[in-house]
C-alpha atoms as a PDB file:
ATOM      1  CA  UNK A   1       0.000   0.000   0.000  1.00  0.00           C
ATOM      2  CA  UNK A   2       2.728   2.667   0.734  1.00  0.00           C
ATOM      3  CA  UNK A   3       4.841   2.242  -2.642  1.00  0.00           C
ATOM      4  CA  UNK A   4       1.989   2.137  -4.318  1.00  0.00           C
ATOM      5  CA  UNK A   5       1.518   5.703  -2.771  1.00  0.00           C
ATOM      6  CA  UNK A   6       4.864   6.867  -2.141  1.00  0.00           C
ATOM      7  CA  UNK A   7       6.402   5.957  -5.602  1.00  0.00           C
ATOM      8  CA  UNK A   8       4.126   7.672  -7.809  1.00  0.00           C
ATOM      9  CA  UNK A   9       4.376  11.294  -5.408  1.00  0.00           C
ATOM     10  CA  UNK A  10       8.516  11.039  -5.386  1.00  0.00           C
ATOM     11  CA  UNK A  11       9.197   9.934  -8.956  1.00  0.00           C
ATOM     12  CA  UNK A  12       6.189  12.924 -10.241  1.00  0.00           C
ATOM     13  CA  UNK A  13       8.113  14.946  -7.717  1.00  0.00           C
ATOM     14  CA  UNK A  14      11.546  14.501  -9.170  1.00  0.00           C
ATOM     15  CA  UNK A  15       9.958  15.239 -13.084  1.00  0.00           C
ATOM     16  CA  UNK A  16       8.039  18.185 -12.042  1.00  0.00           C
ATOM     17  CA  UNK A  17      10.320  19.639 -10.447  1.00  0.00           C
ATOM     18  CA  UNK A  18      13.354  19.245 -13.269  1.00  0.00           C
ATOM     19  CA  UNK A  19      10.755  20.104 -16.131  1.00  0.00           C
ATOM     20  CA  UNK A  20      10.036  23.737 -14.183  1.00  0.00           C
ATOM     21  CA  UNK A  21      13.584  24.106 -12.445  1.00  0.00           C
ATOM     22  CA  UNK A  22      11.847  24.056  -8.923  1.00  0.00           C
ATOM     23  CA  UNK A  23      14.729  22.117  -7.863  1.00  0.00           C
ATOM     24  CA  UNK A  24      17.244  24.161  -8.735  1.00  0.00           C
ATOM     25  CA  UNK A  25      15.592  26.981  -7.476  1.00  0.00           C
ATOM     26  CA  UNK A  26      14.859  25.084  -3.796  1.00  0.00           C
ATOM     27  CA  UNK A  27      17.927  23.070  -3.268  1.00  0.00           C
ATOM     28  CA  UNK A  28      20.669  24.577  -5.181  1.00  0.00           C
ATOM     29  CA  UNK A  29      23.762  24.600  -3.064  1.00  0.00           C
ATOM     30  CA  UNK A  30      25.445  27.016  -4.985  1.00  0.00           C
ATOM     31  CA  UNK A  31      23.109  29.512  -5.120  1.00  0.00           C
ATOM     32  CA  UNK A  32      22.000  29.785  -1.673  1.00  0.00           C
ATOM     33  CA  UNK A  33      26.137  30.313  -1.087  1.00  0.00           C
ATOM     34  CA  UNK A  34      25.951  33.455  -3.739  1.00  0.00           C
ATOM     35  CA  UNK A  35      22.930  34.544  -2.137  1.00  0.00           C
ATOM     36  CA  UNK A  36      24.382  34.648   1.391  1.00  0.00           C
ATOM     37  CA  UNK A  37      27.715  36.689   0.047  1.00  0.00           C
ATOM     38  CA  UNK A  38      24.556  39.177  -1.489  1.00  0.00           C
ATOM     39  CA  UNK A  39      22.701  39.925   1.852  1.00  0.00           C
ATOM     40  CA  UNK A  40      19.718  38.204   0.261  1.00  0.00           C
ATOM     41  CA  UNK A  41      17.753  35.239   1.960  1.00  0.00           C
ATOM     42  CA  UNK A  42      16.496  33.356  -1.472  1.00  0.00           C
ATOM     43  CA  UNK A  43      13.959  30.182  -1.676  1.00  0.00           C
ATOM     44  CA  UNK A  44      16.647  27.723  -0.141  1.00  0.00           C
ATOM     45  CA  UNK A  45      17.061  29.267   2.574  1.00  0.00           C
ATOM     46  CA  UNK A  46      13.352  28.531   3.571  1.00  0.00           C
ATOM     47  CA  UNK A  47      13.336  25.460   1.781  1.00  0.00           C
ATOM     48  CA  UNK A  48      16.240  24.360   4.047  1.00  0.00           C
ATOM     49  CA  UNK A  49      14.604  25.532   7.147  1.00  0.00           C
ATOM     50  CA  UNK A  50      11.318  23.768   6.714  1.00  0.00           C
ATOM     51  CA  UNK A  51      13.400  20.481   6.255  1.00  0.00           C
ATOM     52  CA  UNK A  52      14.954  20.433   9.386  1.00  0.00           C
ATOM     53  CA  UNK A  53      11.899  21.395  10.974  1.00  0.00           C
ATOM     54  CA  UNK A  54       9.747  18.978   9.296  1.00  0.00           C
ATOM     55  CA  UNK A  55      12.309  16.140  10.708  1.00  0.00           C
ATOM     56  CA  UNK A  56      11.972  17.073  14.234  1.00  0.00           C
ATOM     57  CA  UNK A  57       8.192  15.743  13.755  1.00  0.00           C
ATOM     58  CA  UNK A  58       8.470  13.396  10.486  1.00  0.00           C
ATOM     59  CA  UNK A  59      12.558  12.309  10.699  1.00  0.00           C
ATOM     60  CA  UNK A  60      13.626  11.674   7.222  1.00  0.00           C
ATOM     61  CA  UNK A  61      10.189  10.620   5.934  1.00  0.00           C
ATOM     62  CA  UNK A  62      11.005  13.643   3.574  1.00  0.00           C
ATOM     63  CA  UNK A  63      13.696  11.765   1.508  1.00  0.00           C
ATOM     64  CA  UNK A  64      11.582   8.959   0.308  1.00  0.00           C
ATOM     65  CA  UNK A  65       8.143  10.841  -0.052  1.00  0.00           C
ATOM     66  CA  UNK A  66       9.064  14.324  -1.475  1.00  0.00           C
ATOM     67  CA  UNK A  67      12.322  14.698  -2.507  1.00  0.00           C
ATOM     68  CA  UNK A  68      13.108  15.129  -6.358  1.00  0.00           C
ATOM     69  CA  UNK A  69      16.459  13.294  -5.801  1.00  0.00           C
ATOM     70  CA  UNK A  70      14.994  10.427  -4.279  1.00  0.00           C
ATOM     71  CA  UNK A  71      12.602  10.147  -6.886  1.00  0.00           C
ATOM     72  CA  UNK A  72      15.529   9.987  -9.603  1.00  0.00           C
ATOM     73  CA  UNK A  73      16.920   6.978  -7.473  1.00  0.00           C
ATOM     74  CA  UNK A  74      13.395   5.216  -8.023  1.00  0.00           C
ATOM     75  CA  UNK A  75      13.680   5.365 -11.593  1.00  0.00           C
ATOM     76  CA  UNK A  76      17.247   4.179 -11.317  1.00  0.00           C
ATOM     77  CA  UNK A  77      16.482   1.364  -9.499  1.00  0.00           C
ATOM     78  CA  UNK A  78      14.553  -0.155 -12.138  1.00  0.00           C
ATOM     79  CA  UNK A  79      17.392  -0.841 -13.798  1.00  0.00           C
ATOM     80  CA  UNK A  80      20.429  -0.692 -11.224  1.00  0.00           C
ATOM     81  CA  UNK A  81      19.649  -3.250  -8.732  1.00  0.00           C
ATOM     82  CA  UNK A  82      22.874  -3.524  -6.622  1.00  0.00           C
ATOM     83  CA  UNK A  83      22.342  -2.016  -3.160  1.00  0.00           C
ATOM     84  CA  UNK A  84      25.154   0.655  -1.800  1.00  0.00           C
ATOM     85  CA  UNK A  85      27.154  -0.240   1.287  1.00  0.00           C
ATOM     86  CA  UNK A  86      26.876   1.578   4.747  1.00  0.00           C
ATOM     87  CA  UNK A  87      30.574   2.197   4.932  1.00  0.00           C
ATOM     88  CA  UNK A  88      32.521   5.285   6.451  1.00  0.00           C
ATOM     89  CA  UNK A  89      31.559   7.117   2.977  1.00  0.00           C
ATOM     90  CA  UNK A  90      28.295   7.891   4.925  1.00  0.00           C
ATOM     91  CA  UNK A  91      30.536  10.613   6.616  1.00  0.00           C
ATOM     92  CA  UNK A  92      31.312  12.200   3.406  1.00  0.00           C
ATOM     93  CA  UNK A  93      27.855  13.860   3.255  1.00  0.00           C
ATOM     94  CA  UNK A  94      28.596  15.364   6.620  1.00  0.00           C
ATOM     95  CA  UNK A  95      32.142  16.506   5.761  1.00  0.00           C
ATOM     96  CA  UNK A  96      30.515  18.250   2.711  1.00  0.00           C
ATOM     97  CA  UNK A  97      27.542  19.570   4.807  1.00  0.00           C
ATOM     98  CA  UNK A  98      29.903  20.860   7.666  1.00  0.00           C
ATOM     99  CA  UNK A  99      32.210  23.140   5.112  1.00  0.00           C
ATOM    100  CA  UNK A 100      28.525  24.109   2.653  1.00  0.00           C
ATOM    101  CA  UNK A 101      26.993  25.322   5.802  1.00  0.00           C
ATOM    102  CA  UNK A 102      30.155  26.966   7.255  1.00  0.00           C
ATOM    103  CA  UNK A 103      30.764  29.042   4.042  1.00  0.00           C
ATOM    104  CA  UNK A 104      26.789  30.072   4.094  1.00  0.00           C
ATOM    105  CA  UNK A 105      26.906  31.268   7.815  1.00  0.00           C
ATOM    106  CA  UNK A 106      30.132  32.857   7.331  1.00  0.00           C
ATOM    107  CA  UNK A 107      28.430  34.814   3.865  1.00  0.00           C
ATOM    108  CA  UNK A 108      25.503  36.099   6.218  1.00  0.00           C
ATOM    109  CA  UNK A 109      27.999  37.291   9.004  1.00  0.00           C
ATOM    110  CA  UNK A 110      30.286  39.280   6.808  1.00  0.00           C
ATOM    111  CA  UNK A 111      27.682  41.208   5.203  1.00  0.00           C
ATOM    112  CA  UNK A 112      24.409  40.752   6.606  1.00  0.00           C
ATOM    113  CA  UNK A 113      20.884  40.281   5.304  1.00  0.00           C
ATOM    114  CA  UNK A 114      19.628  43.024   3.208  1.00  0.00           C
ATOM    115  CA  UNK A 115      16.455  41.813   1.489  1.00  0.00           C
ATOM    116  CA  UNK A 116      14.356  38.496   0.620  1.00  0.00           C
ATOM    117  CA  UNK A 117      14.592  37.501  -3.020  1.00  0.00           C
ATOM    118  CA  UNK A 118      13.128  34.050  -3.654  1.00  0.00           C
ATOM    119  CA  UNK A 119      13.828  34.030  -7.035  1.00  0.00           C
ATOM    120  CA  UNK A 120      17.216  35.039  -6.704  1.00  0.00           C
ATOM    121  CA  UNK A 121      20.081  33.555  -9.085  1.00  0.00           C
ATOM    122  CA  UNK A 122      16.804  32.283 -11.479  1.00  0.00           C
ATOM    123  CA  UNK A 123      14.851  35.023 -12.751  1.00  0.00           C
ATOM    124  CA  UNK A 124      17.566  35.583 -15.550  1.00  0.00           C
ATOM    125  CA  UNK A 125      18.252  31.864 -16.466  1.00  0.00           C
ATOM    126  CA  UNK A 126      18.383  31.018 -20.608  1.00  0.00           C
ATOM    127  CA  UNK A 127      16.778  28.028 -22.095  1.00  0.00           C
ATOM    128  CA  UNK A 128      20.308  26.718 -22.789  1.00  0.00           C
ATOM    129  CA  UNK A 129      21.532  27.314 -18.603  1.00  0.00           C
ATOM    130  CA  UNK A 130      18.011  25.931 -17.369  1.00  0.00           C
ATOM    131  CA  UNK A 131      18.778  21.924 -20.094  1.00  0.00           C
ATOM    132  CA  UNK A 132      22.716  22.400 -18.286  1.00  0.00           C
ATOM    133  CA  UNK A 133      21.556  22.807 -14.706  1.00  0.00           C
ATOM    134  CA  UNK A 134      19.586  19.399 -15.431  1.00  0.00           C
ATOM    135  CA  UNK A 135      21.905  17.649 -17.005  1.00  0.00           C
ATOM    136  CA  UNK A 136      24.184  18.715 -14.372  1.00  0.00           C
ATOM    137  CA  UNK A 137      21.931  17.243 -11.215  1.00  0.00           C
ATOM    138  CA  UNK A 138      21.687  13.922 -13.631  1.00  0.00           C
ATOM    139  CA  UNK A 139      25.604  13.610 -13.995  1.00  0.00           C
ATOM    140  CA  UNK A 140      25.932  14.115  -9.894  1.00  0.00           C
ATOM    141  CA  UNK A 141      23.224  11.372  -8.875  1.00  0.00           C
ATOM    142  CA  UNK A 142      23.685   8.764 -11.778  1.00  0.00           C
ATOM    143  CA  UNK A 143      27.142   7.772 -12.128  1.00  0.00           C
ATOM    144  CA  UNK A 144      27.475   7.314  -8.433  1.00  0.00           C
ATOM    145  CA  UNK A 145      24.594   5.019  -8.403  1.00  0.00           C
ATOM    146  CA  UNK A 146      25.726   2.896 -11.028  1.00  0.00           C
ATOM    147  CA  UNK A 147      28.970   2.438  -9.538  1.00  0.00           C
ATOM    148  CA  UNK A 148      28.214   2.344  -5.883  1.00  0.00           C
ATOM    149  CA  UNK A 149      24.596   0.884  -5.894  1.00  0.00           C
ATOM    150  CA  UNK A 150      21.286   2.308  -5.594  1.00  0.00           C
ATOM    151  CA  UNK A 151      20.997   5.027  -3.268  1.00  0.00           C
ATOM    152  CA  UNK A 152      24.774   5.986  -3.039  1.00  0.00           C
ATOM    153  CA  UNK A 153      24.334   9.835  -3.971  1.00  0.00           C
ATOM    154  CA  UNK A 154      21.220   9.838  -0.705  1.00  0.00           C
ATOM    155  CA  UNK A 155      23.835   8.230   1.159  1.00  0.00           C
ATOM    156  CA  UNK A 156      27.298   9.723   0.389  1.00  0.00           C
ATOM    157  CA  UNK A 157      27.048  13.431  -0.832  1.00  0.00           C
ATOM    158  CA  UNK A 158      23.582  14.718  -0.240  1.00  0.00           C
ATOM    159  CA  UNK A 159      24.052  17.991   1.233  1.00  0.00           C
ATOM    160  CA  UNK A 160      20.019  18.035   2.584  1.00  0.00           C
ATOM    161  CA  UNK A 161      20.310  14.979   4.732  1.00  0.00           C
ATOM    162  CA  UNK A 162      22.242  16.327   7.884  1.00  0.00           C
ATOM    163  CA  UNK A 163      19.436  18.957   8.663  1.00  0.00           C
ATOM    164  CA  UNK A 164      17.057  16.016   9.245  1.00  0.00           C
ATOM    165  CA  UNK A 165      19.832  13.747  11.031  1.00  0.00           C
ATOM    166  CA  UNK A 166      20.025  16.470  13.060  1.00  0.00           C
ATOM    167  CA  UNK A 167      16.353  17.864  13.388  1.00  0.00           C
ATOM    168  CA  UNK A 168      15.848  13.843  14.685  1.00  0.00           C
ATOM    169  CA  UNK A 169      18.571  13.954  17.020  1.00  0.00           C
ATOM    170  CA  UNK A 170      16.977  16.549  18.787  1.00  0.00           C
ATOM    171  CA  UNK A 171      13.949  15.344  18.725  1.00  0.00           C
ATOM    172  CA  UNK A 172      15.128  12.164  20.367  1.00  0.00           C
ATOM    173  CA  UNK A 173      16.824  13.961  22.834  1.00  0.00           C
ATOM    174  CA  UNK A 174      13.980  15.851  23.702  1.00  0.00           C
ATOM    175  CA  UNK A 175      11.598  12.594  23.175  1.00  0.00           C
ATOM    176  CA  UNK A 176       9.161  14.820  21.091  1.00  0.00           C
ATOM    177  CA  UNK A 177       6.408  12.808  19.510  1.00  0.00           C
ATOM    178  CA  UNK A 178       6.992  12.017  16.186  1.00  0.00           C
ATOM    179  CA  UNK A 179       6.929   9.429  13.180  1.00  0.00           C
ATOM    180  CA  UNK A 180       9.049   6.382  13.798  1.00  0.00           C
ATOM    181  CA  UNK A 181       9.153   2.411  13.350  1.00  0.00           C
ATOM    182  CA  UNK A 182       7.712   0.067  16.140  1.00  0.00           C
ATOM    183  CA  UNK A 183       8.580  -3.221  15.982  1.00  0.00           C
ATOM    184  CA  UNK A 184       7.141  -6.457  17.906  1.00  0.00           C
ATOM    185  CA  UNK A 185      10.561  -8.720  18.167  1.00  0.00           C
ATOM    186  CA  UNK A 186       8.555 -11.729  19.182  1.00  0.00           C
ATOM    187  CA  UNK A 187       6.454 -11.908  15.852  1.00  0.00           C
ATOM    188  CA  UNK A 188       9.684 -12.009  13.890  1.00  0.00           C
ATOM    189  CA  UNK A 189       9.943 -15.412  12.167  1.00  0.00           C
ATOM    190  CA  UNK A 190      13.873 -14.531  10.913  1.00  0.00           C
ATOM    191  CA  UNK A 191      13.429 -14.570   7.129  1.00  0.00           C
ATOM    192  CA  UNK A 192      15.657 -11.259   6.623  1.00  0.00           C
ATOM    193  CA  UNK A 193      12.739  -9.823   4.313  1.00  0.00           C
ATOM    194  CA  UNK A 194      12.839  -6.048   5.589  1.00  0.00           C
ATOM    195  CA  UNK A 195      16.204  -5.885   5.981  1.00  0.00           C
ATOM    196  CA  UNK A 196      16.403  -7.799   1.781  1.00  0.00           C
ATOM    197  CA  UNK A 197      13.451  -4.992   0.821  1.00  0.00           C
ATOM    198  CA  UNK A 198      15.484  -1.712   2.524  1.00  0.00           C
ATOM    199  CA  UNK A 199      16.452   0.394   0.049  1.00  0.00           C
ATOM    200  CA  UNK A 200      19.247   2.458   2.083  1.00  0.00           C
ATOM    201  CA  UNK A 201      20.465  -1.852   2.819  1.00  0.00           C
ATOM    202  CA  UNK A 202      19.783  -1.267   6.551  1.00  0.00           C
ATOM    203  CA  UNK A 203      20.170  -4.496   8.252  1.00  0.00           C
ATOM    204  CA  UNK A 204      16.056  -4.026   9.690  1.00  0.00           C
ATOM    205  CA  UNK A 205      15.914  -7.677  11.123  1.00  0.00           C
ATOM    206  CA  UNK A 206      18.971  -6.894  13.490  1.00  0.00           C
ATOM    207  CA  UNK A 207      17.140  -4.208  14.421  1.00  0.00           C
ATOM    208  CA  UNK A 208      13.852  -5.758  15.397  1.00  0.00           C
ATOM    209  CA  UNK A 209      15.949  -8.556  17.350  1.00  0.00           C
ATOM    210  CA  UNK A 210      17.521  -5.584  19.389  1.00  0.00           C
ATOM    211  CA  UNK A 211      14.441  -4.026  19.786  1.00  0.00           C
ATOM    212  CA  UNK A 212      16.069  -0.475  18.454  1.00  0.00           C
ATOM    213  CA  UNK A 213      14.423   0.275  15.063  1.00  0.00           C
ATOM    214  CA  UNK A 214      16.305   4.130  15.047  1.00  0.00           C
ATOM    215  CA  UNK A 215      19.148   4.281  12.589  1.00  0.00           C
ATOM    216  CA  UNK A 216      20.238   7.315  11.153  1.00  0.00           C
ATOM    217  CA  UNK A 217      19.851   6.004   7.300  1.00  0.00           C
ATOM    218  CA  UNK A 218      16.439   5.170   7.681  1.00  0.00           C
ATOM    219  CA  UNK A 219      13.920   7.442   5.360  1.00  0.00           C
ATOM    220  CA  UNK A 220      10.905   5.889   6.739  1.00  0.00           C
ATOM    221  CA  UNK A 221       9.831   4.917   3.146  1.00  0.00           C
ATOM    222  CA  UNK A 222       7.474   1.764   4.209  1.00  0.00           C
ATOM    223  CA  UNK A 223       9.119  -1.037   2.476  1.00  0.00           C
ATOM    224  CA  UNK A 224       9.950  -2.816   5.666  1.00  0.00           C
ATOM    225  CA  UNK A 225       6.326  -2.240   6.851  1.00  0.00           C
ATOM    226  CA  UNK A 226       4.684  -3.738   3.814  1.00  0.00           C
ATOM    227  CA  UNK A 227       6.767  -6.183   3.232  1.00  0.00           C
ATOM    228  CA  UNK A 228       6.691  -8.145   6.469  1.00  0.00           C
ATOM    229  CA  UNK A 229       4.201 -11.242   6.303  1.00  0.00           C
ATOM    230  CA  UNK A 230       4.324 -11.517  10.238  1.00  0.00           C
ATOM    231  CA  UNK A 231       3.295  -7.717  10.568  1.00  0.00           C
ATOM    232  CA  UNK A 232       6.163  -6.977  13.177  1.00  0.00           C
ATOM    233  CA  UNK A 233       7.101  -3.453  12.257  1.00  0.00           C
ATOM    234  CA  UNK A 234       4.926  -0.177  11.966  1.00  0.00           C
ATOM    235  CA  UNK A 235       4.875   3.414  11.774  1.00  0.00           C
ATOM    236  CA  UNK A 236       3.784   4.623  14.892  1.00  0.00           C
ATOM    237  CA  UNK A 237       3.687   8.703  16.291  1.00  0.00           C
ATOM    238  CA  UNK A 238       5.495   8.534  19.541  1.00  0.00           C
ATOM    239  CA  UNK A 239       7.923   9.700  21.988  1.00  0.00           C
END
């Protein structure tokens, strides 16, 4: 029932928002960098901020029901079928994060915030710049995907995901209600089917045994859930 949902939403998601340059406009990392060394708070900026607050209620339900990139990794998995590996490359996306975010801050402090402009670094984009810009998001997601396995560009280098790692953190550490997994470890049978059906190749079952369904990979896409013939795992709004 979820992917029947969630699929269609993330993959229309990704096209609509490449065919009108939405996502350039929202999640740019260059031009929210530009914007800050201008003194002008653009789209991102906002776009950026209602991410991380979103995750301290909804984690990082975000990445597998909304966001454009994820919905270019569903269309890649139908053909690239090899999963990518949780290995100490998940700390690239944080290393990237840590010096993006650190150059943005630093752009505000030097010269301040003048005006909002959210259609700064846009309004004057050719035909030719807007095809380029595509392209250019294409060339960054799909070669790392067909190397590393599905997934790898969520995983490795996406500059979005530490605002909802974080926005999570603190919402565990302030046990705010919000979306998670529940799992019932004495219904599991051990046939490995969530953790063989996890797109981000968490290993779920583990999880269930331990009783501790939090991982900082999860995107709360459902596959687990729906999945699971002994109905041991669920998405639950707790503390």
């Amino acid at each position: 029932m979820y992917q029947r949902i969630r699929k269609p939403i993330v993959i229309s998601t990704a096209i609509l928002f490449h065919l009108l340059l939405i996502f350039h406009l929202f999640f740019s990392p260059v031009i929210i960098i530009a914007a800050s060394y201008n003194s002008i708070i653009n789209a991102s900026f906002f776009a950026f901020v209602l991410i991380f607050l979103l995750s301290l209620f909804f984690g990082r339900a975000y990445c597998s029901w909304f966001c454009p990139g994820c919905g270019i990794q569903e269309i890649l998995s139908l053909f690239i079928k090899k999963k990518s590996k949780n290995s100490k490359a998940l700390y690239i996306k944080y290393f990237i994060f840590t010096i993006w975010i650190g150059t943005i801050i630093t752009g505000y402090i030097l010269n301040g915030i003048n005006k909002v402009d959210l259609s700064y670094g846009m309004s004057d984009i050719t035909f030719e710049r807007k095809i380029i810009l595509t392209i250019g998001a294409l060339i960054l997601v799909v070669p790392l995907t067909a190397i590393f396995g599905k997934f790898a560009s969520c995983k490795y280098i996406c500059w979005a995901v530490p605002f909802m790692v974080i926005g999570t953190k603190i919402r565990d550490y302030f046990h705010l209600k919000g979306l998670r997994l529940e799992s019932d470890n004495l219904k599991c049978n051990n046939c490995k089917v969530c953790t063989t059906k996890c797109p981000m190749n968490i290993d779920v079952m583990e999880n269930v045994k331990n009783g501790q369904m939090a991982n900082s990979e999860c995107i709360l896409c459902g596959n687990c859930i729906e999945h699971c013939k002994q109905n041991v795992i669920r998405f639950s709004m707790i503390k």
